[in-house]
PDB file of N, CA and C in Angstrom:
ATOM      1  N   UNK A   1      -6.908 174.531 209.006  1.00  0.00           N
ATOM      2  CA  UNK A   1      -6.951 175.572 208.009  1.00  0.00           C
ATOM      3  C   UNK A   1      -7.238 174.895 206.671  1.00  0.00           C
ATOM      4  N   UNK A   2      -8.522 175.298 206.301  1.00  0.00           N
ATOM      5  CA  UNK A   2      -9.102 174.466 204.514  1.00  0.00           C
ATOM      6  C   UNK A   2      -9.461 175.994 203.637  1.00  0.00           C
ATOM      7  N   UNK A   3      -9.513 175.341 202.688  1.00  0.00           N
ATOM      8  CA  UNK A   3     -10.834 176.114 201.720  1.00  0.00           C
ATOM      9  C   UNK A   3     -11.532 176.857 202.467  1.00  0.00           C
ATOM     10  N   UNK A   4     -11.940 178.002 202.334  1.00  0.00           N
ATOM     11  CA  UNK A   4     -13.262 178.731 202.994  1.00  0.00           C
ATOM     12  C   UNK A   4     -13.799 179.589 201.965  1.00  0.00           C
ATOM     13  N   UNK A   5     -13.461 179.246 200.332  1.00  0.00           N
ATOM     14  CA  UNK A   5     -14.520 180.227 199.725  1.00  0.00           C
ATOM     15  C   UNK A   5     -15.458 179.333 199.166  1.00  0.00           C
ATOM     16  N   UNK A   6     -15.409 178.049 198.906  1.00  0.00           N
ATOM     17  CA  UNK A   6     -16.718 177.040 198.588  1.00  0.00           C
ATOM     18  C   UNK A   6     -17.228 175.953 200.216  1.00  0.00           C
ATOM     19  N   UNK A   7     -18.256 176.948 200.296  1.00  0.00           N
ATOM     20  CA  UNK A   7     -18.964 175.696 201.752  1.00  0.00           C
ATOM     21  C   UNK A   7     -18.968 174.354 201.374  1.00  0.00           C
ATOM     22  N   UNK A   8     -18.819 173.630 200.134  1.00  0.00           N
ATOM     23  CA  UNK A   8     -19.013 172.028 199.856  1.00  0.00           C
ATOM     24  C   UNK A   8     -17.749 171.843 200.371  1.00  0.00           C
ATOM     25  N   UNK A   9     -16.489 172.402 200.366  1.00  0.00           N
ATOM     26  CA  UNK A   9     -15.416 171.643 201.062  1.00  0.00           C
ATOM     27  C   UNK A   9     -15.690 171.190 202.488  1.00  0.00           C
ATOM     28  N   UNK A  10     -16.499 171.827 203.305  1.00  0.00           N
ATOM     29  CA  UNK A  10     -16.631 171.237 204.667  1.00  0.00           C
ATOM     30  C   UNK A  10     -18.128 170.275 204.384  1.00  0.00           C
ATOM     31  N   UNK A  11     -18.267 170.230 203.442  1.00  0.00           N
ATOM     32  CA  UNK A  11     -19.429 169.075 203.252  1.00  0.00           C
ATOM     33  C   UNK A  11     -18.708 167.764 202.518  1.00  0.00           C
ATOM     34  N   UNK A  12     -17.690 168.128 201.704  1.00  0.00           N
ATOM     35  CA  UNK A  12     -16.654 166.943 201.341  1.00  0.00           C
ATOM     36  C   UNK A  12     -16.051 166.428 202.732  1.00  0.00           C
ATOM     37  N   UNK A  13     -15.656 167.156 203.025  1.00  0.00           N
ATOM     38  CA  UNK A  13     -14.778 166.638 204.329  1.00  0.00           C
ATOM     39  C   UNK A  13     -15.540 165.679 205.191  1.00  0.00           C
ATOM     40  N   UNK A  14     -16.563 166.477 205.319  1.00  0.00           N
ATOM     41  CA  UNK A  14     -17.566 165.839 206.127  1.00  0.00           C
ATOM     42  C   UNK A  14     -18.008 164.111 206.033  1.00  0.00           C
ATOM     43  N   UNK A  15     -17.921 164.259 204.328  1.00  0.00           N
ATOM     44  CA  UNK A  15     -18.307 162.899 204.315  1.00  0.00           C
ATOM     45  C   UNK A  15     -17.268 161.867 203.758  1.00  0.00           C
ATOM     46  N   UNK A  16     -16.477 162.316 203.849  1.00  0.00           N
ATOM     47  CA  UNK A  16     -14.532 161.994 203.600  1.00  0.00           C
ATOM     48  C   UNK A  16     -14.511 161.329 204.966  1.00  0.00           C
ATOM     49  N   UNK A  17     -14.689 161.680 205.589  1.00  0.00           N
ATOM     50  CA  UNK A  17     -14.120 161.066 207.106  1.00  0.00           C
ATOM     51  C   UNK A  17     -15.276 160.081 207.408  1.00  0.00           C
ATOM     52  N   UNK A  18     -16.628 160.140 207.092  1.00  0.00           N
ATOM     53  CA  UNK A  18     -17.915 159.022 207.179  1.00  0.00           C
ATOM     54  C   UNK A  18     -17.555 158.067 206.527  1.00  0.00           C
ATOM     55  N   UNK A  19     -17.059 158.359 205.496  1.00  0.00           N
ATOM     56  CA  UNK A  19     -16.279 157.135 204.822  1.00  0.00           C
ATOM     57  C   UNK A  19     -15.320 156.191 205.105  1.00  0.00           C
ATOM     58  N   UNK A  20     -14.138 156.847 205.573  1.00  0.00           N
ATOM     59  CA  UNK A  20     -12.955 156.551 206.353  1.00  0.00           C
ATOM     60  C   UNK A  20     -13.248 155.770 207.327  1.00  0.00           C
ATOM     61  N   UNK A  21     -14.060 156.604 208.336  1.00  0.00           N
ATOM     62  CA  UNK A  21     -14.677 156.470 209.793  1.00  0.00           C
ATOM     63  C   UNK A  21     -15.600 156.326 209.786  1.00  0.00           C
ATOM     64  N   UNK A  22     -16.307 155.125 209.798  1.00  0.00           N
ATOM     65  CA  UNK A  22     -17.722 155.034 209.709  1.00  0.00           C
ATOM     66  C   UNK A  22     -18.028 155.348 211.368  1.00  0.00           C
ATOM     67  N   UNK A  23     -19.079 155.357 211.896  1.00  0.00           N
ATOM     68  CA  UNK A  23     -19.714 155.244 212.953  1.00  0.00           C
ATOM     69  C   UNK A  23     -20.349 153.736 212.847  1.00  0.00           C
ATOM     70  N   UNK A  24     -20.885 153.320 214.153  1.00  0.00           N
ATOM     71  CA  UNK A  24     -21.387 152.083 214.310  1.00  0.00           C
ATOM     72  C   UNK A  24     -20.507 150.709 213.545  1.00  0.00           C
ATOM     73  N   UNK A  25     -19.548 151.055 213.813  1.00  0.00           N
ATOM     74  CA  UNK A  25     -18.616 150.048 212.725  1.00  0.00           C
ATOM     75  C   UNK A  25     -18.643 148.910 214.300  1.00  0.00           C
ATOM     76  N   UNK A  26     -19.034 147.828 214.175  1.00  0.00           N
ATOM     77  CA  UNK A  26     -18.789 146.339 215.169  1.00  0.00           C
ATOM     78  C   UNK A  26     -17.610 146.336 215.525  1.00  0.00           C
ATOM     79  N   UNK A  27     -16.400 146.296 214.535  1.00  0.00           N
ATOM     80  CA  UNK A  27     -15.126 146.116 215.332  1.00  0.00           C
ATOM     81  C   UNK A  27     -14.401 147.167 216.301  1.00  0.00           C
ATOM     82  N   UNK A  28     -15.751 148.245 217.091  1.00  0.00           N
ATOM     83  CA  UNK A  28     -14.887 149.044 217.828  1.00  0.00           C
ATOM     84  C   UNK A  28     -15.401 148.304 219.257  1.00  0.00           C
ATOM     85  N   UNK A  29     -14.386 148.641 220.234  1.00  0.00           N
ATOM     86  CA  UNK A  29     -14.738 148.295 221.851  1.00  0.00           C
ATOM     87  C   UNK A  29     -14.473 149.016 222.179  1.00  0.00           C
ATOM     88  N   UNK A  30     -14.710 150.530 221.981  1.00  0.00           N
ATOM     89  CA  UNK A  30     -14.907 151.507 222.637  1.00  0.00           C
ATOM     90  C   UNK A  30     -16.280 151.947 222.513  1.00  0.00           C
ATOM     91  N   UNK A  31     -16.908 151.970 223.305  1.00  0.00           N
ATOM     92  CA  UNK A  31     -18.678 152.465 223.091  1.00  0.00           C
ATOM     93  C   UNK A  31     -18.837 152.997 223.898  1.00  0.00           C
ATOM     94  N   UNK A  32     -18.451 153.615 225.062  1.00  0.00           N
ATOM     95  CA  UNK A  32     -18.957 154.012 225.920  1.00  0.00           C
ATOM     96  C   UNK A  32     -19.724 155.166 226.135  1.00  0.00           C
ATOM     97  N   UNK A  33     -19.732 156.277 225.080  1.00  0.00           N
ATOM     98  CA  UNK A  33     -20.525 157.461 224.719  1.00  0.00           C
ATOM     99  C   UNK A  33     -20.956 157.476 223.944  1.00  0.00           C
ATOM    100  N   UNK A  34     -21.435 156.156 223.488  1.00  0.00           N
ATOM    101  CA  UNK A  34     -22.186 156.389 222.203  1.00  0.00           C
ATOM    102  C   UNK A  34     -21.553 155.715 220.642  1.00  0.00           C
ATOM    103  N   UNK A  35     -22.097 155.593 219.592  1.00  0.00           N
ATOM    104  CA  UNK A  35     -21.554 155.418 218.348  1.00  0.00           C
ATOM    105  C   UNK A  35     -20.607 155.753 217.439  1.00  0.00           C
ATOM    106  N   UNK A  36     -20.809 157.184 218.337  1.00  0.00           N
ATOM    107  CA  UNK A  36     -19.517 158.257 217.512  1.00  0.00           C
ATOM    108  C   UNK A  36     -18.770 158.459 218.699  1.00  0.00           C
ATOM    109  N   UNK A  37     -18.471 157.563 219.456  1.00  0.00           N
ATOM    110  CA  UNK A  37     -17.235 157.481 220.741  1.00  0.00           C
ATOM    111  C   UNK A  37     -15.928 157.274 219.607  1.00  0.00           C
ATOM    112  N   UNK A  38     -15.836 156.755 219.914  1.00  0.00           N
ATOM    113  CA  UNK A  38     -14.486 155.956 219.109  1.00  0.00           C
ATOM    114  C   UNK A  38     -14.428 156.231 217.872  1.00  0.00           C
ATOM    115  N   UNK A  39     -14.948 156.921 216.577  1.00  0.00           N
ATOM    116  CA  UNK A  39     -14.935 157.455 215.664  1.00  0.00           C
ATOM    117  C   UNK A  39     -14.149 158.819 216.003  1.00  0.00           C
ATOM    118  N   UNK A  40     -14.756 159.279 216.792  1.00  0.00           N
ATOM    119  CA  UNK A  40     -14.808 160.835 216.498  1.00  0.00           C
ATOM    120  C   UNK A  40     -13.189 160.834 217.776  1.00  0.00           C
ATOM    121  N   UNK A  41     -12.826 159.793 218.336  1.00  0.00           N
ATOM    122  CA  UNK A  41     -11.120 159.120 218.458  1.00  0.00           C
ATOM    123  C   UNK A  41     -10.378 159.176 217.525  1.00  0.00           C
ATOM    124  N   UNK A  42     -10.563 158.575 216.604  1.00  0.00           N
ATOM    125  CA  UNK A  42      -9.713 158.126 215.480  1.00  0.00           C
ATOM    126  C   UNK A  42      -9.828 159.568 214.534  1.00  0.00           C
ATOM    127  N   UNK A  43     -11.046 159.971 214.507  1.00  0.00           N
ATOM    128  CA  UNK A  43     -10.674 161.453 213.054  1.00  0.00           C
ATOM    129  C   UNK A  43      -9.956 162.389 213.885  1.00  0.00           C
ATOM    130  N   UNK A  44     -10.436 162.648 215.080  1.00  0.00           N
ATOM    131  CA  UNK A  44      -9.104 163.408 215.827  1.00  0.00           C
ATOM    132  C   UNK A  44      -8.203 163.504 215.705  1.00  0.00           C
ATOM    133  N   UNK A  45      -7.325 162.518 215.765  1.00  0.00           N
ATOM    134  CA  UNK A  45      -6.049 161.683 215.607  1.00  0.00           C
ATOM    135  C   UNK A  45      -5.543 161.962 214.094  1.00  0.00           C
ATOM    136  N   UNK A  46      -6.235 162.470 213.411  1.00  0.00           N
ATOM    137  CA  UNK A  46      -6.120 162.609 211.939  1.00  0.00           C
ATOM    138  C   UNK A  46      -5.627 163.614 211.304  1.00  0.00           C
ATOM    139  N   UNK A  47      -6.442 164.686 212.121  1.00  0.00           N
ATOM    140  CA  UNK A  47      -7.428 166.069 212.308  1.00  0.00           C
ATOM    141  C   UNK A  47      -5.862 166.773 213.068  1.00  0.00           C
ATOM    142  N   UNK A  48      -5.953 168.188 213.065  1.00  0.00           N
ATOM    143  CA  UNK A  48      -4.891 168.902 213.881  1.00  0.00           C
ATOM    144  C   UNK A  48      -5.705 169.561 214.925  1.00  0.00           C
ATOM    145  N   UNK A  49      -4.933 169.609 216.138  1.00  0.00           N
ATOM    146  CA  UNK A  49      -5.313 169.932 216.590  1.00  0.00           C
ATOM    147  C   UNK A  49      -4.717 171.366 217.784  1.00  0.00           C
ATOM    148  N   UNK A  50      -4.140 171.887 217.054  1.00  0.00           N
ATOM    149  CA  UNK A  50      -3.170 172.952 217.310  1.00  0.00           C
ATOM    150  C   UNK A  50      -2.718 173.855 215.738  1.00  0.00           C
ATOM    151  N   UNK A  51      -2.700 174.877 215.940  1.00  0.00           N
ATOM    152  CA  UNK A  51      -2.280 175.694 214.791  1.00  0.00           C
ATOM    153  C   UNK A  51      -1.258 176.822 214.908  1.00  0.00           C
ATOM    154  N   UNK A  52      -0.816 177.004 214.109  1.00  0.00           N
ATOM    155  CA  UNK A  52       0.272 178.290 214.124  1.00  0.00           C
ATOM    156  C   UNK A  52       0.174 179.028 213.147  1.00  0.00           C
ATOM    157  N   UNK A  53      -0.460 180.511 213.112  1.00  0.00           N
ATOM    158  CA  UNK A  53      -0.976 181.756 212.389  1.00  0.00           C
ATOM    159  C   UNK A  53      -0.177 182.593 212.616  1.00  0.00           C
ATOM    160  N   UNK A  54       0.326 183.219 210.991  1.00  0.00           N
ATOM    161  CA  UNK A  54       1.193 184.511 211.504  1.00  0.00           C
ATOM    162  C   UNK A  54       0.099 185.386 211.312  1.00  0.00           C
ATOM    163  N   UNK A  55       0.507 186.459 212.565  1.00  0.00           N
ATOM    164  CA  UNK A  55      -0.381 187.282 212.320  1.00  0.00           C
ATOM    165  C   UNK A  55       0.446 188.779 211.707  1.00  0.00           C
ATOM    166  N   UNK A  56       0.157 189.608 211.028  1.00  0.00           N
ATOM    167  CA  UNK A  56       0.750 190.898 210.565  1.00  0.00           C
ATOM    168  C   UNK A  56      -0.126 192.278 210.281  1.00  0.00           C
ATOM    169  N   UNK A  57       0.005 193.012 211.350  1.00  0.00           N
ATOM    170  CA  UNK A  57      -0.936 194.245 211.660  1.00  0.00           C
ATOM    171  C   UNK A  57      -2.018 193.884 212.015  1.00  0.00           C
ATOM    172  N   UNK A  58      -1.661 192.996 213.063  1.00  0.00           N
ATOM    173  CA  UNK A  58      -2.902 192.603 213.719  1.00  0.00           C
ATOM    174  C   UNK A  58      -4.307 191.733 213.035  1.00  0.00           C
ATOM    175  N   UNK A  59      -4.034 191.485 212.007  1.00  0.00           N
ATOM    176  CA  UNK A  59      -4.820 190.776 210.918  1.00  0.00           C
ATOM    177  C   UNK A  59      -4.156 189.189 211.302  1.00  0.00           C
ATOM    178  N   UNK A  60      -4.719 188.260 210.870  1.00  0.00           N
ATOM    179  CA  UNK A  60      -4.142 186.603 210.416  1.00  0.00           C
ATOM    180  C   UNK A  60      -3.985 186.875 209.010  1.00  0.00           C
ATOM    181  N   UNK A  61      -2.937 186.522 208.849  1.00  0.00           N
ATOM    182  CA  UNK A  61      -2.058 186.236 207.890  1.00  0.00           C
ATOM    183  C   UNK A  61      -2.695 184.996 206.477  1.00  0.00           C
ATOM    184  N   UNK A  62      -3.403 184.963 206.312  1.00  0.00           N
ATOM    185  CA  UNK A  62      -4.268 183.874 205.757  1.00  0.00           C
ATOM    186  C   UNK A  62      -3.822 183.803 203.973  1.00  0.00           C
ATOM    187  N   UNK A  63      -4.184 182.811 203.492  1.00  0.00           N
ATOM    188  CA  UNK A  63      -4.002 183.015 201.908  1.00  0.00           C
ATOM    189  C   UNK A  63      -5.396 183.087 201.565  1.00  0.00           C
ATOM    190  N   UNK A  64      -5.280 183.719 200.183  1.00  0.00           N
ATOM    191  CA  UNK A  64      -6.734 184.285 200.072  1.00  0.00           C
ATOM    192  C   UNK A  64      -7.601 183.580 199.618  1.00  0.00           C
ATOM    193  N   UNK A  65      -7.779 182.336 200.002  1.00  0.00           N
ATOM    194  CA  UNK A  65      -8.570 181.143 199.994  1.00  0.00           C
ATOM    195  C   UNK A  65      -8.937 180.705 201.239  1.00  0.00           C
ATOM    196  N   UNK A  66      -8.004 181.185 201.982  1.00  0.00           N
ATOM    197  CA  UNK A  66      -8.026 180.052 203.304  1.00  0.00           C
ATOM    198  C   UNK A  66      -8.981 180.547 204.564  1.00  0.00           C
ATOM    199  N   UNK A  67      -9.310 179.636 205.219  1.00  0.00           N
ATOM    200  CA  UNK A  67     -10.135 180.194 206.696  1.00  0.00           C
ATOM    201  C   UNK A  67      -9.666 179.263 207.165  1.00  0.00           C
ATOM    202  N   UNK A  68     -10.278 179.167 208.735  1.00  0.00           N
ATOM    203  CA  UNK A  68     -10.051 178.205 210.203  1.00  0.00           C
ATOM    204  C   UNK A  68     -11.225 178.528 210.096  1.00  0.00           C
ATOM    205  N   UNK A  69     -11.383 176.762 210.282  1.00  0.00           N
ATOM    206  CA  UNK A  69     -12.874 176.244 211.024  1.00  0.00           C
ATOM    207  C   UNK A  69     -13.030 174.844 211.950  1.00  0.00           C
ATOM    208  N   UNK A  70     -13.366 174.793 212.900  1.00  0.00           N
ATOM    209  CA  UNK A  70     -13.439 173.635 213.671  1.00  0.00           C
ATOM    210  C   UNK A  70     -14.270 172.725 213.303  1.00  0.00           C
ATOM    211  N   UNK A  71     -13.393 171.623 212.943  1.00  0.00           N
ATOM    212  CA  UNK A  71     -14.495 170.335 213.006  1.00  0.00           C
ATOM    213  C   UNK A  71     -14.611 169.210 214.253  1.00  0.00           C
ATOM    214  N   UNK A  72     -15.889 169.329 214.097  1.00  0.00           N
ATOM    215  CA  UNK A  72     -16.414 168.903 215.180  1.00  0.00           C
ATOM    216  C   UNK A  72     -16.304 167.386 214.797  1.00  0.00           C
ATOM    217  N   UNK A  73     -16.328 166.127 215.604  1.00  0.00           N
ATOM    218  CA  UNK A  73     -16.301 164.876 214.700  1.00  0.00           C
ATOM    219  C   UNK A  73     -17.413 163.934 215.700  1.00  0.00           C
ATOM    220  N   UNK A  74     -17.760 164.431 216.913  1.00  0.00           N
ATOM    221  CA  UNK A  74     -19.471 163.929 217.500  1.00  0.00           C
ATOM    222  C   UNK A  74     -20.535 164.413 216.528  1.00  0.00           C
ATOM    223  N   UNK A  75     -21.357 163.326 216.803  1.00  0.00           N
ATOM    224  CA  UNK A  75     -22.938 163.411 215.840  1.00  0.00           C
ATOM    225  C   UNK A  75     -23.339 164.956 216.461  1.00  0.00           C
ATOM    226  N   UNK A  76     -23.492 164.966 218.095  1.00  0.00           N
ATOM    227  CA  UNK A  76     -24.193 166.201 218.325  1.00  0.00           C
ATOM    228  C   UNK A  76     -22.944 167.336 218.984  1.00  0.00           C
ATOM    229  N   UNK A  77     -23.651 168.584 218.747  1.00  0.00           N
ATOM    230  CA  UNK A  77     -23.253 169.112 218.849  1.00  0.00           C
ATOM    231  C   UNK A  77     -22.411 169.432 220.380  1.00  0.00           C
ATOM    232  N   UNK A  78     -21.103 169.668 220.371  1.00  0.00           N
ATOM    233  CA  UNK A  78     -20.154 169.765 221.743  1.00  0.00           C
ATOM    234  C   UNK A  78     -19.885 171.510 222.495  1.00  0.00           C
ATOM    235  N   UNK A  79     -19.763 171.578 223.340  1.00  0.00           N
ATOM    236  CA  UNK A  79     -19.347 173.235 223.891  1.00  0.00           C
ATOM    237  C   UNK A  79     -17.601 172.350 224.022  1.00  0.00           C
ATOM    238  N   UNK A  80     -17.029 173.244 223.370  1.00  0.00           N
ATOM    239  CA  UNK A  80     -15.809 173.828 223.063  1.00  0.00           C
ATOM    240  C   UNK A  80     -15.398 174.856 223.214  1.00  0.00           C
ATOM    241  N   UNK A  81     -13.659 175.128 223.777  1.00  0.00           N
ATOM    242  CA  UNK A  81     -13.157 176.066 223.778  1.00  0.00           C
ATOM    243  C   UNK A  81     -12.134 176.702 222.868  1.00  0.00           C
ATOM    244  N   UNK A  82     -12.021 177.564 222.238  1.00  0.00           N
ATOM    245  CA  UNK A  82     -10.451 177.825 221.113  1.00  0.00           C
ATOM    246  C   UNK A  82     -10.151 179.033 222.210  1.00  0.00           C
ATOM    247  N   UNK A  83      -7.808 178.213 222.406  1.00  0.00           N
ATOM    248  CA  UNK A  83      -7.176 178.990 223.438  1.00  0.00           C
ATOM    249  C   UNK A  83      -6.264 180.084 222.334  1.00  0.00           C
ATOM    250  N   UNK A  84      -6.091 180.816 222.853  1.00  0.00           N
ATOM    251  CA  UNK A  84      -5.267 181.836 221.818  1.00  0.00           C
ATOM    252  C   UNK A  84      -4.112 181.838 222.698  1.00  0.00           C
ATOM    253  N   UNK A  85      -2.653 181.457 222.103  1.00  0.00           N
ATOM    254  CA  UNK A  85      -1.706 181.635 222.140  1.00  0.00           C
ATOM    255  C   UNK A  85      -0.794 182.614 221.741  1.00  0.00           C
ATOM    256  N   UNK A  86      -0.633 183.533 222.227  1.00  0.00           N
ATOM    257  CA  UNK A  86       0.469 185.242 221.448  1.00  0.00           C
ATOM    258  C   UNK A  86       2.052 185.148 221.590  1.00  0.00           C
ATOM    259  N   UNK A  87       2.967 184.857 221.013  1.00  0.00           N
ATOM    260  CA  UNK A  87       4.163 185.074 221.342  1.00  0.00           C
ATOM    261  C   UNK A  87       4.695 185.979 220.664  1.00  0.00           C
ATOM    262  N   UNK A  88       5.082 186.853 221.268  1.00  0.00           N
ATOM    263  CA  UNK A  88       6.177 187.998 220.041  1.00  0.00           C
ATOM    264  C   UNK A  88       7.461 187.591 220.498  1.00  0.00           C
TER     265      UNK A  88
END
């Protein structure tokens, strides 16, 4: 859950973590899928990956800044699933 009324926050982010996390960095020994194997490990790890939304009249509960958006942290693009969890 970030910013969702200026799109440069997911373009900051974006390159917040390129920074952090470079790709092709030598000291990884994980390569096995590629460049952004073991990168896109570590921003995970960073990254949440579970959330908890109140929801009220059936709406998400959001502040009026805020959205959910998935970041993806592979170069190309992945098929992903988002599970919805309901407890009353």
């Amino acid at each position: 859950m970030q910013e969702n009324a200026d799109p440069d926050v997911v373009l900051d982010m974006a390159d917040f973590f390129e920074r952090l996390v470079p790709e092709d960095d030598p000291r990884y020994r994980h390569t096995l899928e590629g460049p952004d194997d073991m990168p896109s490990h570590i921003r995970s790890a960073l990254t949440q990956t579970s959330l908890s939304i109140p929801v009220i009249g059936r709406r998400m509960a959001l502040g009026t800044w805020q959205g959910i958006y998935v970041f993806e942290h592979r170069s190309e693009a992945q098929r992903r699933s988002v599970v919805l969890h309901l407890m009353a």
